[in-house]
C-alpha atoms as a PDB file:
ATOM      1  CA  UNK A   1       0.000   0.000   0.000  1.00  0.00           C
ATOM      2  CA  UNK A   2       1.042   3.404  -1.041  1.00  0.00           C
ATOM      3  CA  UNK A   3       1.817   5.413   2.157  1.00  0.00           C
ATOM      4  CA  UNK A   4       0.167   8.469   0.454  1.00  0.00           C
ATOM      5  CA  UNK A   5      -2.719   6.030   0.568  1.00  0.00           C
ATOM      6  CA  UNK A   6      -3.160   5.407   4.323  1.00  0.00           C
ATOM      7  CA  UNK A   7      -4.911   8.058   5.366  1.00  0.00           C
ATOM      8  CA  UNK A   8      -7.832   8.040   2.585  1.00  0.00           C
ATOM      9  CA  UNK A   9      -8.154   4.275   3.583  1.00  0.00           C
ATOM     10  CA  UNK A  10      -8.295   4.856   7.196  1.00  0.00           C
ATOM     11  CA  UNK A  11     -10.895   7.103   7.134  1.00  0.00           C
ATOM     12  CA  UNK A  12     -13.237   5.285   4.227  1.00  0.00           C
ATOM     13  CA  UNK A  13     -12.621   1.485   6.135  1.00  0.00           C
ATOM     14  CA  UNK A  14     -14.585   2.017   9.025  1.00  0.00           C
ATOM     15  CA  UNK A  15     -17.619   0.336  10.536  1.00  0.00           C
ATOM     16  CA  UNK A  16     -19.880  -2.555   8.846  1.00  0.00           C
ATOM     17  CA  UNK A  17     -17.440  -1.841   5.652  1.00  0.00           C
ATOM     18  CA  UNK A  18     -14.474  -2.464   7.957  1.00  0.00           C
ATOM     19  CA  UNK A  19     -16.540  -5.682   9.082  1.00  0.00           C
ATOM     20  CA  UNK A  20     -16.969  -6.828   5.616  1.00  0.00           C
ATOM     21  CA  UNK A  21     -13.716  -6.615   4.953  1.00  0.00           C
ATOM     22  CA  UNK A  22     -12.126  -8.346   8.089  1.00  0.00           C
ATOM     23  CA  UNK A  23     -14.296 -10.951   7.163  1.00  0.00           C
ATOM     24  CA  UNK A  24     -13.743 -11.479   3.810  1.00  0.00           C
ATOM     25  CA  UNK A  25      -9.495 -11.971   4.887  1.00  0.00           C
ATOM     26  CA  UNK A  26     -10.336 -14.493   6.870  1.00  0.00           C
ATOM     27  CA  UNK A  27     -12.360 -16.128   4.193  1.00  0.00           C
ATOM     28  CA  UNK A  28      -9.961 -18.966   1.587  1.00  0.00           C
ATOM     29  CA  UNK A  29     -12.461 -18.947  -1.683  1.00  0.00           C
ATOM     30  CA  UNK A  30     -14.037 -16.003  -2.929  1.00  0.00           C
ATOM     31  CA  UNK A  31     -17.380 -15.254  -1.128  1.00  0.00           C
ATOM     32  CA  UNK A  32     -20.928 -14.225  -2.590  1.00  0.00           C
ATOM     33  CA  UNK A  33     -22.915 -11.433  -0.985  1.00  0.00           C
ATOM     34  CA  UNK A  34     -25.759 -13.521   0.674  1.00  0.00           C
ATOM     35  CA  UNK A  35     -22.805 -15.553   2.524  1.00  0.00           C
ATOM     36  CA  UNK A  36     -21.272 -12.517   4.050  1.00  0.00           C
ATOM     37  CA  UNK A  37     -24.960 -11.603   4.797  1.00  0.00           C
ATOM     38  CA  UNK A  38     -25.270 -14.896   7.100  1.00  0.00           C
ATOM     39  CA  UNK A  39     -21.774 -14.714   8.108  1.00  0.00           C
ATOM     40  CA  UNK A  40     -22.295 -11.168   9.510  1.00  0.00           C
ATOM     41  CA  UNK A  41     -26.089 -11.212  10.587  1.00  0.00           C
ATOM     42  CA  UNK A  42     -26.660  -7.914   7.956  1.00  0.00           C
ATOM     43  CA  UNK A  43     -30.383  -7.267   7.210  1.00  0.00           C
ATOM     44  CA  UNK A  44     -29.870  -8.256   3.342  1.00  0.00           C
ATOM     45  CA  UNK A  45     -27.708  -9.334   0.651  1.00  0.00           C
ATOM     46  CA  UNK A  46     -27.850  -6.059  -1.107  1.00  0.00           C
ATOM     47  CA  UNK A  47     -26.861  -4.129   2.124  1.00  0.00           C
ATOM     48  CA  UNK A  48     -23.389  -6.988   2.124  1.00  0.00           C
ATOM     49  CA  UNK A  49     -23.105  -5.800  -1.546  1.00  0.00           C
ATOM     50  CA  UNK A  50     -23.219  -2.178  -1.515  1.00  0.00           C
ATOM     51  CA  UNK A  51     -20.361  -2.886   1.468  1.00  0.00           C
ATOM     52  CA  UNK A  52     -18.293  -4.951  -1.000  1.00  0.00           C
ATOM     53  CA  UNK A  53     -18.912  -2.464  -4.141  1.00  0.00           C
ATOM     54  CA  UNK A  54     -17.299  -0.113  -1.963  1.00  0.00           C
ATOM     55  CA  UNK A  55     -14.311  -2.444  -1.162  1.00  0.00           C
ATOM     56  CA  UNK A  56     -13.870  -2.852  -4.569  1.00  0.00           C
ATOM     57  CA  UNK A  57     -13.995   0.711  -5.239  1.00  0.00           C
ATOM     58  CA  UNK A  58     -11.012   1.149  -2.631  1.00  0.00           C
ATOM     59  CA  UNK A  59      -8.829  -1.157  -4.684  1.00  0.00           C
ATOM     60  CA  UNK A  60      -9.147  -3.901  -1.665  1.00  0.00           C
ATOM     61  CA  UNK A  61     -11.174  -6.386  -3.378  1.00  0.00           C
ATOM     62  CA  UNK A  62     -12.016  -7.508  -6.481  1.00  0.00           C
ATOM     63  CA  UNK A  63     -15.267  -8.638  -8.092  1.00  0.00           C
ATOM     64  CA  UNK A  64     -16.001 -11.731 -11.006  1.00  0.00           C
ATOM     65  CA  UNK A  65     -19.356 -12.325 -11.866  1.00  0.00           C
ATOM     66  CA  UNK A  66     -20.767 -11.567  -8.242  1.00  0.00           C
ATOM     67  CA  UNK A  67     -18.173 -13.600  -6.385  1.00  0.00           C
ATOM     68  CA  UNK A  68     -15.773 -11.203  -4.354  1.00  0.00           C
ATOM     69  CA  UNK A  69     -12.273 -12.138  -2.849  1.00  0.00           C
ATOM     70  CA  UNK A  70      -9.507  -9.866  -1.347  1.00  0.00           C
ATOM     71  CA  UNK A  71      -7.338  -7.865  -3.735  1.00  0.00           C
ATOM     72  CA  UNK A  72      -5.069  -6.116  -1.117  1.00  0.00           C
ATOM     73  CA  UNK A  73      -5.020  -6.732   1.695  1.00  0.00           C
ATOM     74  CA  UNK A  74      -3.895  -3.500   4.357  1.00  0.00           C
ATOM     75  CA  UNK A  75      -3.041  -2.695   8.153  1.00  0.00           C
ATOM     76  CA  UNK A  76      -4.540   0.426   8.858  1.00  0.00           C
ATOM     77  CA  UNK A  77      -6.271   1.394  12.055  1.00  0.00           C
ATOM     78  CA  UNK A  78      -7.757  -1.573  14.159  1.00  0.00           C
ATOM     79  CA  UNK A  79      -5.733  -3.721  11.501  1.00  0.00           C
ATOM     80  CA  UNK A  80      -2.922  -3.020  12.840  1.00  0.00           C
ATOM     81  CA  UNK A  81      -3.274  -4.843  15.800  1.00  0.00           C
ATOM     82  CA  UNK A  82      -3.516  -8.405  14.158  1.00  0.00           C
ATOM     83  CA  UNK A  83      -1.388 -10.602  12.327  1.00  0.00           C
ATOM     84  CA  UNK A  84      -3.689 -13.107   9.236  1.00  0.00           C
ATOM     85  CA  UNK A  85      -2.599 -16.132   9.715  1.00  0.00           C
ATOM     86  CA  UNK A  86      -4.911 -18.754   7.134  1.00  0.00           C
ATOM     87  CA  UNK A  87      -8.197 -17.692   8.504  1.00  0.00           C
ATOM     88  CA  UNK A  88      -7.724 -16.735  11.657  1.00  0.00           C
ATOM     89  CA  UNK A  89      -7.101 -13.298  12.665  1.00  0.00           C
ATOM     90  CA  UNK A  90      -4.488 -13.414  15.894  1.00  0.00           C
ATOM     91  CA  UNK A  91      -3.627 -10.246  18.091  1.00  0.00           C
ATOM     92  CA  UNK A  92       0.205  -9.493  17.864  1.00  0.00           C
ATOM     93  CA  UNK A  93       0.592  -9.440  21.622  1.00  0.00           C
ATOM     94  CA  UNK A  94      -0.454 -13.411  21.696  1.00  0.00           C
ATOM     95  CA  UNK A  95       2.966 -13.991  20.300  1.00  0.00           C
ATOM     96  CA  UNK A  96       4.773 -12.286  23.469  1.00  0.00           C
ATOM     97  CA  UNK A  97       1.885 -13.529  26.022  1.00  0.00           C
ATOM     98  CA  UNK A  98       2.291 -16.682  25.025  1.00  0.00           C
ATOM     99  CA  UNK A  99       6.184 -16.489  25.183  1.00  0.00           C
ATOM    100  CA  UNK A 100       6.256 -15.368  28.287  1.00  0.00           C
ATOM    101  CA  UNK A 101       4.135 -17.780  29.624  1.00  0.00           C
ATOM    102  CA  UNK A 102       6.002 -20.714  28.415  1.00  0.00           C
ATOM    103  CA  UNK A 103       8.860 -18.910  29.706  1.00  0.00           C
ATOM    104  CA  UNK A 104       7.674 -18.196  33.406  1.00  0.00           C
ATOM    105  CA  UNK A 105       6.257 -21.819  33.599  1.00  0.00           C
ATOM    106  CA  UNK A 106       9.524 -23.104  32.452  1.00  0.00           C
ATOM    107  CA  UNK A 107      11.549 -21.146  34.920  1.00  0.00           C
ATOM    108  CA  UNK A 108       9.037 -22.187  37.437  1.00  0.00           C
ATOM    109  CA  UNK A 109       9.885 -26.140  36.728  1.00  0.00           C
ATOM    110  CA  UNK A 110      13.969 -25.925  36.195  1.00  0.00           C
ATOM    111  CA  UNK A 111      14.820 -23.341  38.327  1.00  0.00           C
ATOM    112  CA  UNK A 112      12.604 -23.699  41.921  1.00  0.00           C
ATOM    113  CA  UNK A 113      14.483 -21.844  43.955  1.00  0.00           C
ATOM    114  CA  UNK A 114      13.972 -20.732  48.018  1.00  0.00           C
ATOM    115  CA  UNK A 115      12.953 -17.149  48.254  1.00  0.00           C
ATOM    116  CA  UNK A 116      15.947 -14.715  47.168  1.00  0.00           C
ATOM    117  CA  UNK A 117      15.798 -11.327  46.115  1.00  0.00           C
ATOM    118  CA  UNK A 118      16.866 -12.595  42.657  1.00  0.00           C
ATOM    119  CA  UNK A 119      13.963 -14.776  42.696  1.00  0.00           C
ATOM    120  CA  UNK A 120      11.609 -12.694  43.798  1.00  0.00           C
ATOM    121  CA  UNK A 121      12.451  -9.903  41.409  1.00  0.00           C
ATOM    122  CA  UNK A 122      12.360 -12.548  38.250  1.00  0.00           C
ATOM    123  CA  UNK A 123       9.312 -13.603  39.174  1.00  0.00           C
ATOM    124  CA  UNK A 124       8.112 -10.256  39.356  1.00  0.00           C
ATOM    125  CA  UNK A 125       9.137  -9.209  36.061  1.00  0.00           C
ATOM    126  CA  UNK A 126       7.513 -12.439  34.184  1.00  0.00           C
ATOM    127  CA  UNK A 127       4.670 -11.843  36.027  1.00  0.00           C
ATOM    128  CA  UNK A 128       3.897  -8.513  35.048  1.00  0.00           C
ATOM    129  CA  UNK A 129       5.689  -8.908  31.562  1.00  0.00           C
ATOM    130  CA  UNK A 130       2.534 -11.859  30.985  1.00  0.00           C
ATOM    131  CA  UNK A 131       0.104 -10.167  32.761  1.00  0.00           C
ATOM    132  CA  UNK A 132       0.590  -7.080  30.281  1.00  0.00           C
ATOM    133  CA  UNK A 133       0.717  -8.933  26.810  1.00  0.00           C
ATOM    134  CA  UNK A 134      -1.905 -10.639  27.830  1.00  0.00           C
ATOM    135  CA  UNK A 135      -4.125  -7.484  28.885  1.00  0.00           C
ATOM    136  CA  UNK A 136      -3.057  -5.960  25.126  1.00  0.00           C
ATOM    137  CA  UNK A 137      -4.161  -9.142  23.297  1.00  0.00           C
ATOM    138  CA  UNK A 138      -7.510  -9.701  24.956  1.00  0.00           C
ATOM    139  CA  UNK A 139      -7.992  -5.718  24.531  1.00  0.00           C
ATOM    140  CA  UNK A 140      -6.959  -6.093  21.163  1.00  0.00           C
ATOM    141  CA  UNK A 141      -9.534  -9.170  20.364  1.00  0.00           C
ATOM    142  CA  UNK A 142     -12.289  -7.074  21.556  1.00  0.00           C
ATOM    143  CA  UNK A 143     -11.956  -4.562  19.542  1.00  0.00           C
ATOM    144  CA  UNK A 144     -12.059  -6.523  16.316  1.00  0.00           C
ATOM    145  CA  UNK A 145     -14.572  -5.327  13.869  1.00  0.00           C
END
Protein backbone atom coordinates (compact mmCIF):
# COMPACT_ATOMS: atom_id res chain seq x y z
CA UNK A 1 0.00 0.00 0.00
CA UNK A 2 1.04 3.40 -1.04
CA UNK A 3 1.82 5.41 2.16
CA UNK A 4 0.17 8.47 0.45
CA UNK A 5 -2.72 6.03 0.57
CA UNK A 6 -3.16 5.41 4.32
CA UNK A 7 -4.91 8.06 5.37
CA UNK A 8 -7.83 8.04 2.59
CA UNK A 9 -8.15 4.27 3.58
CA UNK A 10 -8.30 4.86 7.20
CA UNK A 11 -10.90 7.10 7.13
CA UNK A 12 -13.24 5.28 4.23
CA UNK A 13 -12.62 1.49 6.13
CA UNK A 14 -14.58 2.02 9.03
CA UNK A 15 -17.62 0.34 10.54
CA UNK A 16 -19.88 -2.55 8.85
CA UNK A 17 -17.44 -1.84 5.65
CA UNK A 18 -14.47 -2.46 7.96
CA UNK A 19 -16.54 -5.68 9.08
CA UNK A 20 -16.97 -6.83 5.62
CA UNK A 21 -13.72 -6.62 4.95
CA UNK A 22 -12.13 -8.35 8.09
CA UNK A 23 -14.30 -10.95 7.16
CA UNK A 24 -13.74 -11.48 3.81
CA UNK A 25 -9.49 -11.97 4.89
CA UNK A 26 -10.34 -14.49 6.87
CA UNK A 27 -12.36 -16.13 4.19
CA UNK A 28 -9.96 -18.97 1.59
CA UNK A 29 -12.46 -18.95 -1.68
CA UNK A 30 -14.04 -16.00 -2.93
CA UNK A 31 -17.38 -15.25 -1.13
CA UNK A 32 -20.93 -14.23 -2.59
CA UNK A 33 -22.92 -11.43 -0.98
CA UNK A 34 -25.76 -13.52 0.67
CA UNK A 35 -22.80 -15.55 2.52
CA UNK A 36 -21.27 -12.52 4.05
CA UNK A 37 -24.96 -11.60 4.80
CA UNK A 38 -25.27 -14.90 7.10
CA UNK A 39 -21.77 -14.71 8.11
CA UNK A 40 -22.29 -11.17 9.51
CA UNK A 41 -26.09 -11.21 10.59
CA UNK A 42 -26.66 -7.91 7.96
CA UNK A 43 -30.38 -7.27 7.21
CA UNK A 44 -29.87 -8.26 3.34
CA UNK A 45 -27.71 -9.33 0.65
CA UNK A 46 -27.85 -6.06 -1.11
CA UNK A 47 -26.86 -4.13 2.12
CA UNK A 48 -23.39 -6.99 2.12
CA UNK A 49 -23.11 -5.80 -1.55
CA UNK A 50 -23.22 -2.18 -1.52
CA UNK A 51 -20.36 -2.89 1.47
CA UNK A 52 -18.29 -4.95 -1.00
CA UNK A 53 -18.91 -2.46 -4.14
CA UNK A 54 -17.30 -0.11 -1.96
CA UNK A 55 -14.31 -2.44 -1.16
CA UNK A 56 -13.87 -2.85 -4.57
CA UNK A 57 -14.00 0.71 -5.24
CA UNK A 58 -11.01 1.15 -2.63
CA UNK A 59 -8.83 -1.16 -4.68
CA UNK A 60 -9.15 -3.90 -1.66
CA UNK A 61 -11.17 -6.39 -3.38
CA UNK A 62 -12.02 -7.51 -6.48
CA UNK A 63 -15.27 -8.64 -8.09
CA UNK A 64 -16.00 -11.73 -11.01
CA UNK A 65 -19.36 -12.33 -11.87
CA UNK A 66 -20.77 -11.57 -8.24
CA UNK A 67 -18.17 -13.60 -6.39
CA UNK A 68 -15.77 -11.20 -4.35
CA UNK A 69 -12.27 -12.14 -2.85
CA UNK A 70 -9.51 -9.87 -1.35
CA UNK A 71 -7.34 -7.86 -3.74
CA UNK A 72 -5.07 -6.12 -1.12
CA UNK A 73 -5.02 -6.73 1.70
CA UNK A 74 -3.89 -3.50 4.36
CA UNK A 75 -3.04 -2.69 8.15
CA UNK A 76 -4.54 0.43 8.86
CA UNK A 77 -6.27 1.39 12.05
CA UNK A 78 -7.76 -1.57 14.16
CA UNK A 79 -5.73 -3.72 11.50
CA UNK A 80 -2.92 -3.02 12.84
CA UNK A 81 -3.27 -4.84 15.80
CA UNK A 82 -3.52 -8.41 14.16
CA UNK A 83 -1.39 -10.60 12.33
CA UNK A 84 -3.69 -13.11 9.24
CA UNK A 85 -2.60 -16.13 9.71
CA UNK A 86 -4.91 -18.75 7.13
CA UNK A 87 -8.20 -17.69 8.50
CA UNK A 88 -7.72 -16.73 11.66
CA UNK A 89 -7.10 -13.30 12.66
CA UNK A 90 -4.49 -13.41 15.89
CA UNK A 91 -3.63 -10.25 18.09
CA UNK A 92 0.21 -9.49 17.86
CA UNK A 93 0.59 -9.44 21.62
CA UNK A 94 -0.45 -13.41 21.70
CA UNK A 95 2.97 -13.99 20.30
CA UNK A 96 4.77 -12.29 23.47
CA UNK A 97 1.89 -13.53 26.02
CA UNK A 98 2.29 -16.68 25.03
CA UNK A 99 6.18 -16.49 25.18
CA UNK A 100 6.26 -15.37 28.29
CA UNK A 101 4.13 -17.78 29.62
CA UNK A 102 6.00 -20.71 28.41
CA UNK A 103 8.86 -18.91 29.71
CA UNK A 104 7.67 -18.20 33.41
CA UNK A 105 6.26 -21.82 33.60
CA UNK A 106 9.52 -23.10 32.45
CA UNK A 107 11.55 -21.15 34.92
CA UNK A 108 9.04 -22.19 37.44
CA UNK A 109 9.88 -26.14 36.73
CA UNK A 110 13.97 -25.92 36.20
CA UNK A 111 14.82 -23.34 38.33
CA UNK A 112 12.60 -23.70 41.92
CA UNK A 113 14.48 -21.84 43.96
CA UNK A 114 13.97 -20.73 48.02
CA UNK A 115 12.95 -17.15 48.25
CA UNK A 116 15.95 -14.71 47.17
CA UNK A 117 15.80 -11.33 46.12
CA UNK A 118 16.87 -12.60 42.66
CA UNK A 119 13.96 -14.78 42.70
CA UNK A 120 11.61 -12.69 43.80
CA UNK A 121 12.45 -9.90 41.41
CA UNK A 122 12.36 -12.55 38.25
CA UNK A 123 9.31 -13.60 39.17
CA UNK A 124 8.11 -10.26 39.36
CA UNK A 125 9.14 -9.21 36.06
CA UNK A 126 7.51 -12.44 34.18
CA UNK A 127 4.67 -11.84 36.03
CA UNK A 128 3.90 -8.51 35.05
CA UNK A 129 5.69 -8.91 31.56
CA UNK A 130 2.53 -11.86 30.99
CA UNK A 131 0.10 -10.17 32.76
CA UNK A 132 0.59 -7.08 30.28
CA UNK A 133 0.72 -8.93 26.81
CA UNK A 134 -1.91 -10.64 27.83
CA UNK A 135 -4.13 -7.48 28.89
CA UNK A 136 -3.06 -5.96 25.13
CA UNK A 137 -4.16 -9.14 23.30
CA UNK A 138 -7.51 -9.70 24.96
CA UNK A 139 -7.99 -5.72 24.53
CA UNK A 140 -6.96 -6.09 21.16
CA UNK A 141 -9.53 -9.17 20.36
CA UNK A 142 -12.29 -7.07 21.56
CA UNK A 143 -11.96 -4.56 19.54
CA UNK A 144 -12.06 -6.52 16.32
CA UNK A 145 -14.57 -5.33 13.87
Amino acid sequence: MKPEREPDLESELRGRTLRVYFELLSFREPVGPRQLQRKLGLSSPSLAAYHLDKLVELGLVRSDRGVYSVEEVVQVGVLKQFIFIGRLALPRHMFYAVLFTVTLATYALLYPQPFSLANIAAWLIGIIATGVNWYETIRAHRTRP
